[in-house]
N, C-alpha and C. Protein backbone atom coordinates (compact mmCIF):
# COMPACT_ATOMS: atom_id res chain seq x y z
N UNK A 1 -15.10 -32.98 16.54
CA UNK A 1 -15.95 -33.26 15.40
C UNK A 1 -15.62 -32.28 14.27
N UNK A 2 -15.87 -32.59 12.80
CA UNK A 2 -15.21 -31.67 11.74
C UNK A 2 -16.75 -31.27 11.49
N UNK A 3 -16.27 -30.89 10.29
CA UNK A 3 -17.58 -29.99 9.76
C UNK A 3 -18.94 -30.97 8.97
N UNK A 4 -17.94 -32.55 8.52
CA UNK A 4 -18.64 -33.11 7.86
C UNK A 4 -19.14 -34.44 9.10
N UNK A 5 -18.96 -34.50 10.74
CA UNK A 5 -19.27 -34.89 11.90
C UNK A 5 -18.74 -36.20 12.02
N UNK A 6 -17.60 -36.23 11.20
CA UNK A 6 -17.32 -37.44 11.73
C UNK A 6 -15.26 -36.77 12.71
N UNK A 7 -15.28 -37.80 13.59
CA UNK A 7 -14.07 -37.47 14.28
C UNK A 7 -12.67 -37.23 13.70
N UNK A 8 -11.71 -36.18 14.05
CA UNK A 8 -10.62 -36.08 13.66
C UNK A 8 -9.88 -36.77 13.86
N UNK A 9 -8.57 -37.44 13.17
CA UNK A 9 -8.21 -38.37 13.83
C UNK A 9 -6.32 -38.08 13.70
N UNK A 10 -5.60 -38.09 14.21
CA UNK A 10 -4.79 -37.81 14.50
C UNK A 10 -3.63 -38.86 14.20
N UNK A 11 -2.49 -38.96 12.91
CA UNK A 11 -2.14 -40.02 12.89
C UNK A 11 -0.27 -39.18 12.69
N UNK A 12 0.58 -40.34 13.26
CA UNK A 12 2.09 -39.87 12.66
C UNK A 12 2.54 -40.15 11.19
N UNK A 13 3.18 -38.59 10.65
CA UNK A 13 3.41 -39.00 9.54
C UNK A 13 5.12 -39.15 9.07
N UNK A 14 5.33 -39.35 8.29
CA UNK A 14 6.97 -39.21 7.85
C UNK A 14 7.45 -38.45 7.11
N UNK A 15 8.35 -38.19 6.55
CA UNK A 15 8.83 -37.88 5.53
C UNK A 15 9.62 -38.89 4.26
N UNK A 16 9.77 -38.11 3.32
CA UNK A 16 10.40 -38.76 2.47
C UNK A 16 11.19 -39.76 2.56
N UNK A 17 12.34 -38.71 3.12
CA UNK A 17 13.69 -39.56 3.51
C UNK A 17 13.94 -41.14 4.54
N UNK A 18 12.75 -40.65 5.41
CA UNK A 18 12.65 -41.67 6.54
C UNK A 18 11.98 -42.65 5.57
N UNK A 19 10.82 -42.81 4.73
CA UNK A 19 10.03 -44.25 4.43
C UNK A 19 11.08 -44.33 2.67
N UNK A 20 12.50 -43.39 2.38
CA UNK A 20 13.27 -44.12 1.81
C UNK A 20 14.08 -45.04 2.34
N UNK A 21 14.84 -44.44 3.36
CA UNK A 21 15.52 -45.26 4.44
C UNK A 21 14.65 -46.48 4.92
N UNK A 22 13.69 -46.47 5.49
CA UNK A 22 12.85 -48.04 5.60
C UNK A 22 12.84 -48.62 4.30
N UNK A 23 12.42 -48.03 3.28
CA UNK A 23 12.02 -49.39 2.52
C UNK A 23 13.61 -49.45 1.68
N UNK A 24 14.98 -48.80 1.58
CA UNK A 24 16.23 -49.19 1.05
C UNK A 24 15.90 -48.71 -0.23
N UNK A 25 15.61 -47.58 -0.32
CA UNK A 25 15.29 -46.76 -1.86
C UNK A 25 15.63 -45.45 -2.00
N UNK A 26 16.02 -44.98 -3.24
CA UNK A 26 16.54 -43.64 -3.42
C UNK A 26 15.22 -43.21 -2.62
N UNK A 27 15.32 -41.76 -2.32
CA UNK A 27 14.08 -40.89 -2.42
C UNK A 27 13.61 -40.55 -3.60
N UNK A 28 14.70 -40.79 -4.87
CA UNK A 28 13.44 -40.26 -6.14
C UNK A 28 13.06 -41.20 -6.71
N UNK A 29 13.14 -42.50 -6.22
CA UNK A 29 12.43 -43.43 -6.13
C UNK A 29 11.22 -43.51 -5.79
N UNK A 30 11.27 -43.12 -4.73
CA UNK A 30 10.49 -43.19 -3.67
C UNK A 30 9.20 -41.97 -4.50
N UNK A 31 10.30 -40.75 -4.69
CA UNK A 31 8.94 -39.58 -5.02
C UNK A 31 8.20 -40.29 -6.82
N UNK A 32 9.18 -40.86 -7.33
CA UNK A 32 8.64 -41.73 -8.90
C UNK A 32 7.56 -42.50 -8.39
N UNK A 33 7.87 -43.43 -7.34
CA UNK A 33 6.51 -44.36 -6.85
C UNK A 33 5.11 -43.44 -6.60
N UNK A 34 5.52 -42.41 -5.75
CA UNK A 34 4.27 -41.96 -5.31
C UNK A 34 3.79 -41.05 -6.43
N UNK A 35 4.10 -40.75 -7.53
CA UNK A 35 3.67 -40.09 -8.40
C UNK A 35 2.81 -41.04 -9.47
N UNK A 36 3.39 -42.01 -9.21
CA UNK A 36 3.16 -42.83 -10.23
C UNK A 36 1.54 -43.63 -9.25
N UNK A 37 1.69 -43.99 -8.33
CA UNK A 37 0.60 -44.38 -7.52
C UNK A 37 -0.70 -43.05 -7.59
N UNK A 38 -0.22 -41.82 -7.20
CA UNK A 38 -1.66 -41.01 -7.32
C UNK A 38 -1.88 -40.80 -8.99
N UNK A 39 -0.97 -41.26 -9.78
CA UNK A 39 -1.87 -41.08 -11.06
C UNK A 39 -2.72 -42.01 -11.25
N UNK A 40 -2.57 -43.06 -10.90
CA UNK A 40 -3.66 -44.34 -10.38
C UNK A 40 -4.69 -44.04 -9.60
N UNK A 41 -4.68 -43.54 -8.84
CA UNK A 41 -5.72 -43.27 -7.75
C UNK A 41 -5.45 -43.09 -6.56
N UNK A 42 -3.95 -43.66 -6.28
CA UNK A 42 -3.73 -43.77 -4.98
C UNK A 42 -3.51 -41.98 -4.47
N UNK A 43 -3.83 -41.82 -3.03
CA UNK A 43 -3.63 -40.77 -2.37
C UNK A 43 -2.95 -40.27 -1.14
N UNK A 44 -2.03 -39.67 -1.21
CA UNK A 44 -0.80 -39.28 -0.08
C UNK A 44 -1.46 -37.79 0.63
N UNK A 45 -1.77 -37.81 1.92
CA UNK A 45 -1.52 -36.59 2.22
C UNK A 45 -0.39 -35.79 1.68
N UNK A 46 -0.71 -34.12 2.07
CA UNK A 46 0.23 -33.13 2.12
C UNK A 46 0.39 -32.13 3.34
N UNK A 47 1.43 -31.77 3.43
CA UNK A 47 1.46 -30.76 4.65
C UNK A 47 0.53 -29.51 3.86
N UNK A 48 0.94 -28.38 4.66
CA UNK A 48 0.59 -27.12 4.42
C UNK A 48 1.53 -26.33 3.11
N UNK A 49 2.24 -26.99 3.28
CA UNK A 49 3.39 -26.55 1.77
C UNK A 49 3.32 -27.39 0.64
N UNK A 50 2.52 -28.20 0.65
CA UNK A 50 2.41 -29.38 -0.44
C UNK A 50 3.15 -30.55 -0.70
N UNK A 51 3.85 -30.44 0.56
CA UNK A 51 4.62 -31.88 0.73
C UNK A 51 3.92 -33.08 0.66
N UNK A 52 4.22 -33.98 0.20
CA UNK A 52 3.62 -35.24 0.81
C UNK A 52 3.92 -35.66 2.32
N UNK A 53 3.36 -36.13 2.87
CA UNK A 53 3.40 -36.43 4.07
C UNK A 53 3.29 -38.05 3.93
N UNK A 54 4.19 -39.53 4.28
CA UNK A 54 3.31 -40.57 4.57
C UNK A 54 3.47 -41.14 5.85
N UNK A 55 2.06 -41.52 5.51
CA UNK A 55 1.29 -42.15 7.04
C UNK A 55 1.54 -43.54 7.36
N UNK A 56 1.36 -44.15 8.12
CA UNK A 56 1.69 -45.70 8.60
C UNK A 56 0.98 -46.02 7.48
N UNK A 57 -0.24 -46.24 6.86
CA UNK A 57 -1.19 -46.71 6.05
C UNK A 57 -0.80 -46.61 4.81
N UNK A 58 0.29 -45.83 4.68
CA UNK A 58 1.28 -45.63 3.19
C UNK A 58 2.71 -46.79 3.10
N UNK A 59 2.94 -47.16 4.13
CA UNK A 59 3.97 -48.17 4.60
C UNK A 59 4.13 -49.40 3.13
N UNK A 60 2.68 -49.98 4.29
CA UNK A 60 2.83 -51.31 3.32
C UNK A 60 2.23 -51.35 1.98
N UNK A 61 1.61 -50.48 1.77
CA UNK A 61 1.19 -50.49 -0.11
C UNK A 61 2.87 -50.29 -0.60
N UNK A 62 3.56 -48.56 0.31
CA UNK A 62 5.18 -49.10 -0.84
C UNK A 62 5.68 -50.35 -0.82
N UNK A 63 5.95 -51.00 0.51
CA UNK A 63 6.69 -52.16 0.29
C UNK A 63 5.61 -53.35 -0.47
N UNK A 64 5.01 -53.58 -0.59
CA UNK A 64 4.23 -53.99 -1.56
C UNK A 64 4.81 -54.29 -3.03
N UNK A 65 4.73 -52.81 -3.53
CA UNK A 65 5.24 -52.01 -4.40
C UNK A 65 6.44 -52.81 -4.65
N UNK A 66 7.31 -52.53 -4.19
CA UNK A 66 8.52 -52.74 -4.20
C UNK A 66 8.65 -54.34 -4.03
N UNK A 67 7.77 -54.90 -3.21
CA UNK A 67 8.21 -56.24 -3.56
C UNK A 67 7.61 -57.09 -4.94
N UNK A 68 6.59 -56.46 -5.49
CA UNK A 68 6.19 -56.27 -6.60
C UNK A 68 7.05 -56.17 -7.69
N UNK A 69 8.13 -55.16 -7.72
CA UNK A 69 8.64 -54.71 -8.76
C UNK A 69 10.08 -55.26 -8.44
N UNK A 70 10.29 -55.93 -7.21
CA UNK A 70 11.88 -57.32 -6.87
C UNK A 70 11.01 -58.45 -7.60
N UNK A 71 10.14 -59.06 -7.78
CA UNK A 71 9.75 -59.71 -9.04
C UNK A 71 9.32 -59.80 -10.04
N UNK A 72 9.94 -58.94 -10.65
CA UNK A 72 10.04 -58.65 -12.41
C UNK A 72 8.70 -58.33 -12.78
N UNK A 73 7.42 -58.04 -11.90
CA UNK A 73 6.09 -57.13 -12.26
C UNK A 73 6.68 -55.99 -12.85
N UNK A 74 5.94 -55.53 -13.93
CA UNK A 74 5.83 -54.42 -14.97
C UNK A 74 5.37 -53.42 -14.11
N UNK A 75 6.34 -52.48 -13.73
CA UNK A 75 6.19 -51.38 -13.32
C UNK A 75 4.01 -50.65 -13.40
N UNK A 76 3.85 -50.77 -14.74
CA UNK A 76 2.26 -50.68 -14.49
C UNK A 76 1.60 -51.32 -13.99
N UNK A 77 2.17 -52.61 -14.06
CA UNK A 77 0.92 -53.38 -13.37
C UNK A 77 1.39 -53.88 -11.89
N UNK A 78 2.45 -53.47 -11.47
CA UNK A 78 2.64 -53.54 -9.77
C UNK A 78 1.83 -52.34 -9.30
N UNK A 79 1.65 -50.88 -10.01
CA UNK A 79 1.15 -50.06 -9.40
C UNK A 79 -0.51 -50.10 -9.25
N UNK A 80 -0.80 -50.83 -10.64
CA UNK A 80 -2.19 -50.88 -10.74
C UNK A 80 -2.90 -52.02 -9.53
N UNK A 81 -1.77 -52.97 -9.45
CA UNK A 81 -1.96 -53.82 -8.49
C UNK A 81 -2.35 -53.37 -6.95
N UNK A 82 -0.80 -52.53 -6.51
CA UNK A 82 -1.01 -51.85 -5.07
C UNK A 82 -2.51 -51.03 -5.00
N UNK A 83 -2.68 -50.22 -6.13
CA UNK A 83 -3.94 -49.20 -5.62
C UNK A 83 -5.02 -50.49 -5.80
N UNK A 84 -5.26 -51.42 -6.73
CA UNK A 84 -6.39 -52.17 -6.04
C UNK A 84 -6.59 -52.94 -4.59
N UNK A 85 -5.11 -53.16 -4.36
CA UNK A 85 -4.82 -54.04 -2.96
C UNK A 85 -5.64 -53.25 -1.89
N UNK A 86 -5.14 -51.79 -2.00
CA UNK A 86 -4.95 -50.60 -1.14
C UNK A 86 -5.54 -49.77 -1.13
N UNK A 87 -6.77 -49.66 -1.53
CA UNK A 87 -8.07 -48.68 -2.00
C UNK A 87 -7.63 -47.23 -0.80
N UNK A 88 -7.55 -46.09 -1.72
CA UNK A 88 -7.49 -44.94 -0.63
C UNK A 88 -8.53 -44.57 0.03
N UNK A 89 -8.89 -44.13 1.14
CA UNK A 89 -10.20 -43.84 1.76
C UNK A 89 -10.03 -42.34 2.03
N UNK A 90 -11.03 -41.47 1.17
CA UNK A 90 -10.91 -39.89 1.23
C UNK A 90 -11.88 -39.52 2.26
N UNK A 91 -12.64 -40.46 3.05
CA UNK A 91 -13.51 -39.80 3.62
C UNK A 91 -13.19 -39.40 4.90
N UNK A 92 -11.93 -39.38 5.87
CA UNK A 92 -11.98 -39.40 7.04
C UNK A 92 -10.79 -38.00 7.03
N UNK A 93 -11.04 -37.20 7.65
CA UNK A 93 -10.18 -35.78 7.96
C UNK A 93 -8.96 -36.14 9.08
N UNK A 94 -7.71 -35.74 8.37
CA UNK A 94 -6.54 -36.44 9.21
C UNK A 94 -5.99 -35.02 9.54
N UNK A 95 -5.26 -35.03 10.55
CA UNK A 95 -4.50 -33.62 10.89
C UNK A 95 -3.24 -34.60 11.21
N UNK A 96 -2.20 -33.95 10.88
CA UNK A 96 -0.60 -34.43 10.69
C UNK A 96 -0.29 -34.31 11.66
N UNK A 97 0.19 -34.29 12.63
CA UNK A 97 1.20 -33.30 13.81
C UNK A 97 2.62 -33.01 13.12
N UNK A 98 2.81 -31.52 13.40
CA UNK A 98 3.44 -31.04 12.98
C UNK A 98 4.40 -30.29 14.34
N UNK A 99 5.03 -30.49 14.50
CA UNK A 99 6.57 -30.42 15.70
C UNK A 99 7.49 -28.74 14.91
N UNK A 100 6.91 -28.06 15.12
CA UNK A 100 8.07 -26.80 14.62
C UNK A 100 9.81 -26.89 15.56
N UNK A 101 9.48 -27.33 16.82
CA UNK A 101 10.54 -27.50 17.31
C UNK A 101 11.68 -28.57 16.81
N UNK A 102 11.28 -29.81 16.04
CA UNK A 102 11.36 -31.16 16.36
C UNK A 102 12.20 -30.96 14.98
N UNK A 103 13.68 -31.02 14.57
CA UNK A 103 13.85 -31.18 13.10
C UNK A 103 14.55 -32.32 13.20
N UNK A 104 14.17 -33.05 11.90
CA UNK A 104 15.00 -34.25 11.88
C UNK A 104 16.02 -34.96 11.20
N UNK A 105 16.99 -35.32 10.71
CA UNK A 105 17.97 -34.62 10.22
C UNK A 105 18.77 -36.16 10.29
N UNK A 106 19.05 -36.70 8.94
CA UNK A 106 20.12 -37.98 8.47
C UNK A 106 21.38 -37.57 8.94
N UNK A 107 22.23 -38.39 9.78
CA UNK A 107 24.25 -38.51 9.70
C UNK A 107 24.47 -37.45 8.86
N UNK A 108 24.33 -37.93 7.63
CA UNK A 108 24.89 -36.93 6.57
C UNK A 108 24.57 -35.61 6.36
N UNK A 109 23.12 -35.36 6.36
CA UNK A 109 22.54 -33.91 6.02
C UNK A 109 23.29 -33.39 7.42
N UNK A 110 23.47 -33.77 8.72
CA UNK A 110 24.07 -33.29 9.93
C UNK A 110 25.34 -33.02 9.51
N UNK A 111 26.50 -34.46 9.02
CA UNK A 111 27.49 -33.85 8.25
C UNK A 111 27.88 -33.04 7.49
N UNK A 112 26.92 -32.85 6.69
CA UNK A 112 26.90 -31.56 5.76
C UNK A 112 26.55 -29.96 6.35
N UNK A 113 25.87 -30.13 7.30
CA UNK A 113 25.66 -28.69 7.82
C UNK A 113 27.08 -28.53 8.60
N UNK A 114 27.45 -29.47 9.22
CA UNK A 114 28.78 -28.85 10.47
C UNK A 114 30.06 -28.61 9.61
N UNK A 115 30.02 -29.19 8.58
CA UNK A 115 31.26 -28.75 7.34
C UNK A 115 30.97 -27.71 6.57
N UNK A 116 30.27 -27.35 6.28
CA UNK A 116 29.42 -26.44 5.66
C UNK A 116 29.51 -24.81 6.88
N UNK A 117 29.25 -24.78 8.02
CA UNK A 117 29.61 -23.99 9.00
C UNK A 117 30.80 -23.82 9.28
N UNK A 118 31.82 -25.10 9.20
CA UNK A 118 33.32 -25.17 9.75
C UNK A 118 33.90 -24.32 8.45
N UNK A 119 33.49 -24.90 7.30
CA UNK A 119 33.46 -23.88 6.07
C UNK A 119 33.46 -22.48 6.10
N UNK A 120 32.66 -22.16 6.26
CA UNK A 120 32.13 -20.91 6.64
C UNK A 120 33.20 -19.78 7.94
N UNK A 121 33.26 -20.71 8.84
CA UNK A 121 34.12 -20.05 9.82
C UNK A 121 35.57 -19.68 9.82
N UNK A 122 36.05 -20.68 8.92
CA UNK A 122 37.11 -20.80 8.19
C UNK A 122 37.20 -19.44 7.41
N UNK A 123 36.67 -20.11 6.11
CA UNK A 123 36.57 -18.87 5.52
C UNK A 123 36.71 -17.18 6.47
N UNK A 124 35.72 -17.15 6.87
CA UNK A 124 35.47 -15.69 7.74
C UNK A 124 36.84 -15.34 8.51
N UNK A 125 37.19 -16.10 9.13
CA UNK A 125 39.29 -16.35 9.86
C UNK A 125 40.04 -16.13 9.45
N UNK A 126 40.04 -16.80 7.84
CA UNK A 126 41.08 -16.12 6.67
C UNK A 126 40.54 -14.81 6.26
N UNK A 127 39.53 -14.56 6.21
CA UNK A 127 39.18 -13.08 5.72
C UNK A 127 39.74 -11.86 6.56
N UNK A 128 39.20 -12.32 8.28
CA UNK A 128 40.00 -11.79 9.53
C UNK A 128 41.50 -11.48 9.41
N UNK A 129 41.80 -12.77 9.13
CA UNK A 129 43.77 -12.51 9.08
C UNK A 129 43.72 -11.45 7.65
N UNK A 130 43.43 -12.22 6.70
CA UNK A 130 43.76 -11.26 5.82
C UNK A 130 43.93 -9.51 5.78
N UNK A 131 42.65 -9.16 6.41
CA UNK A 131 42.40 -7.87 6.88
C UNK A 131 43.68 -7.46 7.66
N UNK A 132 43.76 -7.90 8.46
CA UNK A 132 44.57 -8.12 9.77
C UNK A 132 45.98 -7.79 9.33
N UNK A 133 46.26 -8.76 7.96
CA UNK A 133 47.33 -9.00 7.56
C UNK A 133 47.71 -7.53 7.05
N UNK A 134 46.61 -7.27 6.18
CA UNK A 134 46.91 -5.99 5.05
C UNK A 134 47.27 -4.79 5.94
N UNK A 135 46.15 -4.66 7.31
CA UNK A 135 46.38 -3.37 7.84
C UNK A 135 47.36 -3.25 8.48
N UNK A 136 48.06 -4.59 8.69
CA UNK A 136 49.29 -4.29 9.28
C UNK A 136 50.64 -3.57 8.45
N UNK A 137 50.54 -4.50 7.00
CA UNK A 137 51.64 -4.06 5.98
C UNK A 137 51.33 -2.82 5.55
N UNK A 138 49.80 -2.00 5.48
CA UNK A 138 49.87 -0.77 5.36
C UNK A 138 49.89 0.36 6.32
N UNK A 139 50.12 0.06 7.51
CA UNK A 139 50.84 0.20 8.81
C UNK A 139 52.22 0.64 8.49
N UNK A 140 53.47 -0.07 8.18
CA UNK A 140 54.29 -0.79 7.88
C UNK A 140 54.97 0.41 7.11
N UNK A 141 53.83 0.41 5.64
CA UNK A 141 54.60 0.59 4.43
C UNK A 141 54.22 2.53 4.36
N UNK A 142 53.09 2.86 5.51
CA UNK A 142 52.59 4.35 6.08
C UNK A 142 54.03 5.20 6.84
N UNK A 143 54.47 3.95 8.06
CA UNK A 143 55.34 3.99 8.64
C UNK A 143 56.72 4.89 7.79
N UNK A 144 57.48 3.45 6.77
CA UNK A 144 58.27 3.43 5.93
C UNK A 144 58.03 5.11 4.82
N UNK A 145 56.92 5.06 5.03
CA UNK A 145 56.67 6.52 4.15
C UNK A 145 56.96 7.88 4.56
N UNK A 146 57.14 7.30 5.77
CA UNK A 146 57.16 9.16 6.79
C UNK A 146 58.74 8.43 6.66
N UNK A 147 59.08 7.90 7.45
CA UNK A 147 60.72 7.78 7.55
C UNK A 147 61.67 8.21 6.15
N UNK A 148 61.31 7.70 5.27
CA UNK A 148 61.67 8.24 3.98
C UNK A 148 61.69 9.56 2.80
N UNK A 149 59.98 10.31 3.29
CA UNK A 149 60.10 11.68 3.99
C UNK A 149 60.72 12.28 4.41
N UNK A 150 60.67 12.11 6.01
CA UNK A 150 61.43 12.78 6.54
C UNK A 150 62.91 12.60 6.49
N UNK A 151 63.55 11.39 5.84
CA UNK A 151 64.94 11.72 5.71
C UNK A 151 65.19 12.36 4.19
N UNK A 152 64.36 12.58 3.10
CA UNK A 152 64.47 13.41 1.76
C UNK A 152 64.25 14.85 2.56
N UNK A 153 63.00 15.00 3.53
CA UNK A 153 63.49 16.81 3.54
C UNK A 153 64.84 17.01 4.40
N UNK A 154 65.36 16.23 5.02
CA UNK A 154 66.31 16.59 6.08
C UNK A 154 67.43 16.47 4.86
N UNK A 155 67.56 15.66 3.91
CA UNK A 155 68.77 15.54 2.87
C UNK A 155 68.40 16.63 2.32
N UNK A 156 67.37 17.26 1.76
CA UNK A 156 66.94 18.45 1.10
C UNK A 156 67.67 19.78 1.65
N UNK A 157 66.97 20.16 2.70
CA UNK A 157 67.50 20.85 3.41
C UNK A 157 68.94 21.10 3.66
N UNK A 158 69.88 19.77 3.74
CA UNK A 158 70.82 19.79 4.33
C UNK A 158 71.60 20.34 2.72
N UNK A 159 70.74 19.81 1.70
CA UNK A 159 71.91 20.32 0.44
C UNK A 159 71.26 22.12 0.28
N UNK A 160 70.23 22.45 0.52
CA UNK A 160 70.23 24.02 0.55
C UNK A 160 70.91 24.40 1.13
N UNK A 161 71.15 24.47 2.79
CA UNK A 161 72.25 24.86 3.14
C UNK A 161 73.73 25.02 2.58
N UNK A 162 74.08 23.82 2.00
CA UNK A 162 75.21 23.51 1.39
C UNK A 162 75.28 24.34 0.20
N UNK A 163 74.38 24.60 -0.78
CA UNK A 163 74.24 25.81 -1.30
C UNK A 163 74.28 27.22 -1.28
N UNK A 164 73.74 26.83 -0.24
CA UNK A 164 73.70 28.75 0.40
C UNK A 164 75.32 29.11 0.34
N UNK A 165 75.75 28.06 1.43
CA UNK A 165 77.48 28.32 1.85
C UNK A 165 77.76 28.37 0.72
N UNK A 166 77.83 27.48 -0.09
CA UNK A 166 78.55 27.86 -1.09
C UNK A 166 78.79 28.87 -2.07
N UNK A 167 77.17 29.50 -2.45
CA UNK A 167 77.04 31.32 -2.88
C UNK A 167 77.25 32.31 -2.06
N UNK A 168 77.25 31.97 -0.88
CA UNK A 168 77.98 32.69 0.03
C UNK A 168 79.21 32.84 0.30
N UNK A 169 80.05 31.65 0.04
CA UNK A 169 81.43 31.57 0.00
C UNK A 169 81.55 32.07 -1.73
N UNK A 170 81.55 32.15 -2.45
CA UNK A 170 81.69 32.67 -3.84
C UNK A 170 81.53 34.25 -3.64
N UNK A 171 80.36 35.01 -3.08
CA UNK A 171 80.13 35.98 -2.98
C UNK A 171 81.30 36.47 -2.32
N UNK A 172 81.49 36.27 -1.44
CA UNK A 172 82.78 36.84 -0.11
C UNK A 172 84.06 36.40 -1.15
N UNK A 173 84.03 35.59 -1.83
CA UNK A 173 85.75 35.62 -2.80
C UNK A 173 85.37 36.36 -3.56
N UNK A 174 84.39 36.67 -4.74
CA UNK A 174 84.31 37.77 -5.47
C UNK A 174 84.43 38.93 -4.83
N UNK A 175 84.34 39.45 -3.90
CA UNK A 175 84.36 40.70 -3.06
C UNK A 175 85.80 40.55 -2.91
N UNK A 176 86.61 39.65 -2.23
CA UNK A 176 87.65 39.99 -1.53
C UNK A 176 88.72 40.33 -2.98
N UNK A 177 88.18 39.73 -3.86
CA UNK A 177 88.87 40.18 -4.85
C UNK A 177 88.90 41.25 -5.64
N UNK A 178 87.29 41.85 -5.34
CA UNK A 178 87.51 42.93 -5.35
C UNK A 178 88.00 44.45 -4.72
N UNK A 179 88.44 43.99 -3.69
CA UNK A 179 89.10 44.22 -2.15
C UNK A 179 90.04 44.79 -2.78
N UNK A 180 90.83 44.10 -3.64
CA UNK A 180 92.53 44.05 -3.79
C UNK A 180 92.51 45.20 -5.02
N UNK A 181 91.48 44.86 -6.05
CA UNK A 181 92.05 45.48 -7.12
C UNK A 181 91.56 46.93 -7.19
């Protein structure tokens, strides 16, 4: 029992996408209709986030609607039509069921997430190699740096020596020449 004693009543609701897919309509179709219906009077539940929610009892006023407006009825007056057909009834307290586990999910929006991830993984693989790639060539080019090093001090070295001898050999001929005289 609610607060105002009459019974709760417990009904399934849909979403957007699903009562576009039934009735063969964009969804912003679909959200134009229902905007256009509660400025009339008509009334859609909402979740807890302000979604609309529709209920079986929202069904046939859209297709209504819609078959309304497949014969050239003036958009105002198919709507003004449905909410008289379809009088909303505010008095009865509905609770939605709401499934946190339960998501539900079109071919496509499914397509789009597993490409969207394959995307993603991709990406992250090339980033991997890349890394992979670089630390190897600066590996490589660390490597190439000592080797090149170490053969400039060993050439270094090897021409000091070669120097030395050689002021050393100069020194010992200036002497021996002075030996003689």
């Amino acid at each position: 029992m609610t607060e105002n004693g009459k019974n709760e009543e417990t009904l399934k609701s849909y979403w957007a996408k699903d009562i576009a897919e039934l009735l063969d309509i964009s969804t912003s179709n679909l959200r134009r209709w229902s905007i256009d219906l509660e400025n009339e009077g008509y009334s859609f539940y909402r979740d807890e986030h302000h979604r609309r929610a529709y209920l079986e009892k929202d069904i046939m006023p859209l297709k209504k609607l819609k078959e309304f407006l497949a014969n050239n009825m003036s958009k105002n007056d198919a709507i003004k039509a449905v909410v008289s057909m379809f009088p909303s009834d505010n008095n009865g307290v509905i609770t939605i069921p709401v499934n946190d586990d339960e998501v539900r999910l079109s071919k496509l929006e499914l397509q789009e997430i597993v490409q969207e991830a394959v995307r993603e993984a991709i990406e992250e693989e090339r980033e991997a190699m890349f890394k992979a790639f670089e630390h190897k060539i600066n590996d490589n080019l660390e490597r190439r740096d000592r080797l090149l090093t170490q053969h400039l001090q060993a050439s270094l070295e090897e021409r000091r020596l070669e120097i030395a001898a050689a002021a050393e050999a100069q020194q010992f001929t200036k002497r021996w020449w002075e030996f003689w005289k």
